[in-house]
N, C-alpha and C. Protein backbone atom coordinates (compact mmCIF):
# COMPACT_ATOMS: atom_id res chain seq x y z
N UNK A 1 0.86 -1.18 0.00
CA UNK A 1 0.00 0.00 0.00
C UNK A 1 0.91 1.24 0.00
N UNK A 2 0.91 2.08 -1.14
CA UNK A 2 1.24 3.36 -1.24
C UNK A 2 0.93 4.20 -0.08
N UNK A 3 2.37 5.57 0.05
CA UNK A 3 1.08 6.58 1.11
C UNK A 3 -0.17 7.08 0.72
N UNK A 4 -0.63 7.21 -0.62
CA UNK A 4 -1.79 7.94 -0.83
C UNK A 4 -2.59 6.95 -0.34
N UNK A 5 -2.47 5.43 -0.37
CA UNK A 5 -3.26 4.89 0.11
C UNK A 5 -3.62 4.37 1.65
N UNK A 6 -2.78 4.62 2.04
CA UNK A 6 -2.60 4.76 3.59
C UNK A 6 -3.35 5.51 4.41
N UNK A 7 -3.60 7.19 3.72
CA UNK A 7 -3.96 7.81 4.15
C UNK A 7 -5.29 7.98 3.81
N UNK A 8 -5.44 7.35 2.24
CA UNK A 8 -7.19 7.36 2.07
C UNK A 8 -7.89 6.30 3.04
N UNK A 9 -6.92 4.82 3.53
CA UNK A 9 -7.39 4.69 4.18
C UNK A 9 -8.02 5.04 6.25
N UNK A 10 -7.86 6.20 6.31
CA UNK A 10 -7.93 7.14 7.34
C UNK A 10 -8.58 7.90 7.59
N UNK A 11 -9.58 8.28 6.18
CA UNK A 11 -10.57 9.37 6.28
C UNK A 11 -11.71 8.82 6.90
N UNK A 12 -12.77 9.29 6.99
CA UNK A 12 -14.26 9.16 7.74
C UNK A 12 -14.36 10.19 7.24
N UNK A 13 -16.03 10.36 7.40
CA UNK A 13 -16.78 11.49 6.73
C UNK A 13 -17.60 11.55 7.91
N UNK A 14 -17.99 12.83 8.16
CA UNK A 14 -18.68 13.20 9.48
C UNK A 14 -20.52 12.76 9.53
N UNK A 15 -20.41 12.22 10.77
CA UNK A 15 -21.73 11.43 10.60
C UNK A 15 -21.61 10.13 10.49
N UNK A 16 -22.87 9.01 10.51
CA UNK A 16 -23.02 8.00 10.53
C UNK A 16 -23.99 7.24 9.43
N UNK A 17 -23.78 6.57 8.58
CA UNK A 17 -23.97 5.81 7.91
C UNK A 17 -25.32 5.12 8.22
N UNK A 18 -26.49 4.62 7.64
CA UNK A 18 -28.02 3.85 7.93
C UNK A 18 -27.05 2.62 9.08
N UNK A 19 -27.99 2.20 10.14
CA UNK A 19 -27.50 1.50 11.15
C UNK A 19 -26.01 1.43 11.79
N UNK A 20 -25.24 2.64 12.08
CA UNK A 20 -24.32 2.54 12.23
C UNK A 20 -24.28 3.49 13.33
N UNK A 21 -23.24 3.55 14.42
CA UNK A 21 -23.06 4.39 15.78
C UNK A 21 -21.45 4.46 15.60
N UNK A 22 -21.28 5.78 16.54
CA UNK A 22 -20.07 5.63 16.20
C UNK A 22 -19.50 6.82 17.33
N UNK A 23 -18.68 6.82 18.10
CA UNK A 23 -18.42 7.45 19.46
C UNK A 23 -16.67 7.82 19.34
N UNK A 24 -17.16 9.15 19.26
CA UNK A 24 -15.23 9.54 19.03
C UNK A 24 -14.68 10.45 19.66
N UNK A 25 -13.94 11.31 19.29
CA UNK A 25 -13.75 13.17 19.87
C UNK A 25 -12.89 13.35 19.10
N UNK A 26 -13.30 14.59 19.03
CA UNK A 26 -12.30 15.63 18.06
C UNK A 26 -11.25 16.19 18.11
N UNK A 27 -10.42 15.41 18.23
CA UNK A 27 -8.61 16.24 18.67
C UNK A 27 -8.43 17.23 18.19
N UNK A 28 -8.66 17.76 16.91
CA UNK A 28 -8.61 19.76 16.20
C UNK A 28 -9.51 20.08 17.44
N UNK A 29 -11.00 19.72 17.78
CA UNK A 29 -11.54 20.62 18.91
C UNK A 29 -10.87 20.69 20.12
N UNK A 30 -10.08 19.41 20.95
CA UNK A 30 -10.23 19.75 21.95
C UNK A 30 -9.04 20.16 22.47
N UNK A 31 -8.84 20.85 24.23
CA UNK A 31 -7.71 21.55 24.13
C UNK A 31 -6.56 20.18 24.74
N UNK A 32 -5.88 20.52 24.63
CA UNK A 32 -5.14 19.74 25.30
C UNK A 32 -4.35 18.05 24.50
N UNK A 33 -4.78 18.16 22.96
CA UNK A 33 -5.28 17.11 22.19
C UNK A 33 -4.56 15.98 23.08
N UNK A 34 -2.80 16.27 23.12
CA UNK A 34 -2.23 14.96 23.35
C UNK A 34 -2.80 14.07 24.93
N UNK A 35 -3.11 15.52 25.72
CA UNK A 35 -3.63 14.75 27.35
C UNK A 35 -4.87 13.74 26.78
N UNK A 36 -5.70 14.08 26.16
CA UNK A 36 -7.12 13.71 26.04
C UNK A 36 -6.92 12.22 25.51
N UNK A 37 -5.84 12.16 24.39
CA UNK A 37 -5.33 10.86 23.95
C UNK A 37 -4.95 9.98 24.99
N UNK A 38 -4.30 10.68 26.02
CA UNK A 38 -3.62 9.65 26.97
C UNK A 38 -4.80 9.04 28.07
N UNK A 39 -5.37 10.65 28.15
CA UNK A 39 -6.80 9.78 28.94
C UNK A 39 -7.47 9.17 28.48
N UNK A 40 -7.99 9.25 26.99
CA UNK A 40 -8.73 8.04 26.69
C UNK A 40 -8.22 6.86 26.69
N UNK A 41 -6.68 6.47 27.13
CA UNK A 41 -6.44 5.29 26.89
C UNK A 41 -6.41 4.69 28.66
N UNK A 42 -6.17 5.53 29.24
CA UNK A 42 -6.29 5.29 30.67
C UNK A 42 -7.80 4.85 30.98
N UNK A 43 -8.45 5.57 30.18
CA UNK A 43 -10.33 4.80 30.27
C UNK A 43 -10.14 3.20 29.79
N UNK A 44 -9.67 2.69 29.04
CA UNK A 44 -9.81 1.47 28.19
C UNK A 44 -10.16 1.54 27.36
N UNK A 45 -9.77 3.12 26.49
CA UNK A 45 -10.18 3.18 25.26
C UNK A 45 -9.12 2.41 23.99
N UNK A 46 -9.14 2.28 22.97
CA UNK A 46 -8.04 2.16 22.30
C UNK A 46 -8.39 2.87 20.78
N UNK A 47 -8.17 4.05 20.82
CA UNK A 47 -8.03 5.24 20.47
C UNK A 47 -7.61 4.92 19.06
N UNK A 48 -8.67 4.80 17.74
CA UNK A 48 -7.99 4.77 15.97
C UNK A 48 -8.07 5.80 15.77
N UNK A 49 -6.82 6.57 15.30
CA UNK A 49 -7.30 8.21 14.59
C UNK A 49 -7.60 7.97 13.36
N UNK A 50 -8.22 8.64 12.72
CA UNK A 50 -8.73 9.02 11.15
C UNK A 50 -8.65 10.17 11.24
N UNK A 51 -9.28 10.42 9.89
CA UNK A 51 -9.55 12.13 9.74
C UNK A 51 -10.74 12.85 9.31
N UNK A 52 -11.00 13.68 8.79
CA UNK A 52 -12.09 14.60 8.51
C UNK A 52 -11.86 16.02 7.67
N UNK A 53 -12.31 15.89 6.46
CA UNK A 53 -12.13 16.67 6.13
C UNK A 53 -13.55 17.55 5.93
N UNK A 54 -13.80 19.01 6.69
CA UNK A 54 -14.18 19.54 6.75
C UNK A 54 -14.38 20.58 6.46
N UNK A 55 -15.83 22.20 5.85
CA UNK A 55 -15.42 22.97 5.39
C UNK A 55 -14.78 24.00 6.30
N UNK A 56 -14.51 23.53 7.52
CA UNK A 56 -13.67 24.34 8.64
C UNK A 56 -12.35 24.03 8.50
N UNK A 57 -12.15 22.72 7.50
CA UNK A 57 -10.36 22.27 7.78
C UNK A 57 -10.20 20.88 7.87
N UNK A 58 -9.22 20.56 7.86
CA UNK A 58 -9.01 19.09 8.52
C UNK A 58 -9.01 18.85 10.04
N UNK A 59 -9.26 17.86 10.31
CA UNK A 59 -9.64 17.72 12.01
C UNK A 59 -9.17 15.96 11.79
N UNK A 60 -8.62 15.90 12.78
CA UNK A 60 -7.96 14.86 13.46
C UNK A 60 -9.12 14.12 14.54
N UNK A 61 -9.47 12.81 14.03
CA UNK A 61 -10.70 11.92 15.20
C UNK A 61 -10.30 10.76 15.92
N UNK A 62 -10.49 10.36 16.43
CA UNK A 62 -10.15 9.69 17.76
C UNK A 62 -11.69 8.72 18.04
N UNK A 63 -11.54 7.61 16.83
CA UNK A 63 -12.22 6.82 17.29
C UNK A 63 -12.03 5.60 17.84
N UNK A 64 -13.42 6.19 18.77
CA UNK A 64 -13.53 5.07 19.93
C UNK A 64 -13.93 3.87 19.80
N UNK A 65 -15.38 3.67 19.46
CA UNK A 65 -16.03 2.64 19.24
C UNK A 65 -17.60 3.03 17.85
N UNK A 66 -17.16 1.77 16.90
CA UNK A 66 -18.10 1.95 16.04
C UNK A 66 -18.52 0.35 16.09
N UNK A 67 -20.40 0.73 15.77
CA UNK A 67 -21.23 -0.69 15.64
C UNK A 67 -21.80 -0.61 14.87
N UNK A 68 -22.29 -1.29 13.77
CA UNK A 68 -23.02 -1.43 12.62
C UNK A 68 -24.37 -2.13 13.27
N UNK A 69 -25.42 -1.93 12.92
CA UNK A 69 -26.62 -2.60 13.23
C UNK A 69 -27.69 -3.10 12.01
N UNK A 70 -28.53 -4.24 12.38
CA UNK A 70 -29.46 -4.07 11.35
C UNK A 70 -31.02 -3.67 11.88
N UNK A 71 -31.38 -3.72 10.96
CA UNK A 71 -32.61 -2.65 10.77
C UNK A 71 -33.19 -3.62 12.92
N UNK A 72 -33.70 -4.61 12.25
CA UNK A 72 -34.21 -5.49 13.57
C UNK A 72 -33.31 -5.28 14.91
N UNK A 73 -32.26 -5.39 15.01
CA UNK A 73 -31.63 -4.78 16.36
C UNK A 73 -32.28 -4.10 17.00
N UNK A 74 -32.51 -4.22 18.27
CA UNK A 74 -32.54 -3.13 19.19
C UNK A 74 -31.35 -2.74 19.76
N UNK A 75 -31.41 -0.94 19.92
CA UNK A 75 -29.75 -0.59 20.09
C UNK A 75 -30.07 0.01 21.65
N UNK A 76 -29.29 -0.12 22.38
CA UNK A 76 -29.74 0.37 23.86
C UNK A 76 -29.14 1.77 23.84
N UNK A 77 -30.01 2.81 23.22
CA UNK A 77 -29.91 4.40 23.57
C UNK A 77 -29.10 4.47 24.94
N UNK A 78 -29.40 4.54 25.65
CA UNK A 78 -29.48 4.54 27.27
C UNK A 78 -27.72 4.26 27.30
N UNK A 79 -27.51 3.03 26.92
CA UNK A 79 -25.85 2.96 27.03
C UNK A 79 -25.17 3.57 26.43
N UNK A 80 -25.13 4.45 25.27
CA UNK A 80 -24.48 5.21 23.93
C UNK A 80 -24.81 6.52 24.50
N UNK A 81 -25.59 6.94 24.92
CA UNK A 81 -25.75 8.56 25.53
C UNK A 81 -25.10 8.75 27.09
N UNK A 82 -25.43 7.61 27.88
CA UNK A 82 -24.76 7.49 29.00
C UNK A 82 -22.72 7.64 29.14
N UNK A 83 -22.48 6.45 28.00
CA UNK A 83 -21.37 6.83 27.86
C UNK A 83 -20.75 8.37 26.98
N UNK A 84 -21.71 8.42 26.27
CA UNK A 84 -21.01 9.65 25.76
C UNK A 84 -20.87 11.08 26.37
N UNK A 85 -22.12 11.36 27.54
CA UNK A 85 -22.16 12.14 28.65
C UNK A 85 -21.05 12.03 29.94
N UNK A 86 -20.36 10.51 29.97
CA UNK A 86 -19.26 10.54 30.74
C UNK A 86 -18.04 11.26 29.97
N UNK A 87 -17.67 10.99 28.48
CA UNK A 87 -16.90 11.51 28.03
C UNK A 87 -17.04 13.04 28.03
N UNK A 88 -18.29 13.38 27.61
CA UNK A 88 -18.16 14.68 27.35
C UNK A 88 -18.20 16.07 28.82
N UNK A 89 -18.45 14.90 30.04
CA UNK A 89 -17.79 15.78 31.49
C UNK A 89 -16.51 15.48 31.58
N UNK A 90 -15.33 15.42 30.86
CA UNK A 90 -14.27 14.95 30.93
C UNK A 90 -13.07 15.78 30.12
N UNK A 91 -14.04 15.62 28.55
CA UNK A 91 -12.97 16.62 28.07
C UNK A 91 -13.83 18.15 27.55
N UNK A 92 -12.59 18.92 27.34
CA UNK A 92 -12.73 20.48 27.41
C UNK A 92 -12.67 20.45 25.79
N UNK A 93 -13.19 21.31 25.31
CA UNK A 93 -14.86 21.30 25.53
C UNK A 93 -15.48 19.88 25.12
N UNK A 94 -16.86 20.19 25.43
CA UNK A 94 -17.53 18.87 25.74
C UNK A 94 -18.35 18.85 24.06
N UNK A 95 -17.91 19.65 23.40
CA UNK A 95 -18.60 19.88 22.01
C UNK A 95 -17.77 18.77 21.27
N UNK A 96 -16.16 18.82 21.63
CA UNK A 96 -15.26 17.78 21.02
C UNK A 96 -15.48 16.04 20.63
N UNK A 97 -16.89 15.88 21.69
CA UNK A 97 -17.09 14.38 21.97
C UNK A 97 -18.39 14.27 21.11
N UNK A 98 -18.01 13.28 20.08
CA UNK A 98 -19.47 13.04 19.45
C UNK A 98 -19.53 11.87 19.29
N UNK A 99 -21.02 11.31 19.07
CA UNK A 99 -22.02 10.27 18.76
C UNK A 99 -22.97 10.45 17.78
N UNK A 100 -22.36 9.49 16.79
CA UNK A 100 -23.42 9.78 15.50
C UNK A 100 -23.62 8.64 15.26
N UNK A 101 -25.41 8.73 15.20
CA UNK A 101 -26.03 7.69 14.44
C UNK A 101 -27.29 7.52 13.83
N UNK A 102 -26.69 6.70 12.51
CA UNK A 102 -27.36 6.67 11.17
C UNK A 102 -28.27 5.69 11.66
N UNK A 103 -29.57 6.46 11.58
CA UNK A 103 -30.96 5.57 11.64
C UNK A 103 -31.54 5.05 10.46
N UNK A 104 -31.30 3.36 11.03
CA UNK A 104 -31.59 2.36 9.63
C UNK A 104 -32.68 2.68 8.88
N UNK A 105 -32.62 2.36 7.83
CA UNK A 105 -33.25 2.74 6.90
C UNK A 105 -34.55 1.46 6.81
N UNK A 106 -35.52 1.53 6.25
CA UNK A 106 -36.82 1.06 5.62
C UNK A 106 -36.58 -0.14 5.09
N UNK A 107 -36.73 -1.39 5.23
CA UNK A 107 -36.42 -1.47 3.91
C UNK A 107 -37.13 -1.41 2.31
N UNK A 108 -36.47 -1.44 1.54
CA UNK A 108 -36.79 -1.14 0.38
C UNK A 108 -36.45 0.27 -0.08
N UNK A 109 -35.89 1.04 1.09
CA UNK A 109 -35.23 2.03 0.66
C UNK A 109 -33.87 2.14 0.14
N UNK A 110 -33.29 2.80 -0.81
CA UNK A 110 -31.64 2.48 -1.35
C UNK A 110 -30.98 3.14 -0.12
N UNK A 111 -29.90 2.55 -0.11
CA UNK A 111 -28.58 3.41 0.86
C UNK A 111 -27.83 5.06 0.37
C-alpha cells in the first residue's frame, strides 16, 4: 500500500452511515489534544485516529467505538448517551465528543 493509500485509508466522513453508531472526539476541537489521547487510553479506550475533512479544515478523530446494526436490532440508547455524557464531562470542551447515528433505513429504501 502506497502513502496515498494509507492515508485514504484514514478518512471518515462526518456522521453515521443507515444503522451505524459511532463514538469519538475531536482532537482539532479539543484543548489539550495529546492529554485527552492519553486519557482516553487510561479509560480502556483504544483510540484509531482518522480524519475529517471539513469545510472548517481538517480535524484529526479519535475513534472510539463503532457498531453497525441491522434494521431489527434493538440498540440500547441509554448505554451510547450514558457513555457519551461521561466523556463529554471529561474533556474540554464537551462539544469535542461526538455520537453519530445513522438511523436504519426502511427497507426497500436504497442506501
Amino acid at each position: 500500500m502506497n502513502a496515498t493509500e494509507q492515508i485514504s485509508s484514514l478518512k471518515i466522513r462526518p456522521g453515521a452511515k443507515p444503522g451505524q453508531i459511532i463514538l469519538g472526539v475531536d482532537l482539532s476541537e479539543a484543548e489539550q489534544a495529546s492529554q485527552v489521547l492519553n486519557g482516553l487510553t487510561e479509560l480502556g479506550y483504544e483510540p484509531q485516529l482518522r480524519y475529517l475533512e471539513l469545510k472548517t479544515g481538517l480535524h484529526v478523530f479519535a475513534l472510539l467505538k463503532e457498531e453497525q446494526h441491522h434494521p431489527s436490532q434493538t440498540i440500547d440508547d441509554e448505554y451510547w448517551i450514558d457513555e457519551w455524557e461521561m466523556l463529554a464531562n471529561q474533556i474540554v470542551p464537551s462539544t469535542a465528543v461526538r455520537l453519530w447515528r445513522g438511523y436504519p433505513q426502511s427497507e426497500g429504501q436504497p442506501e
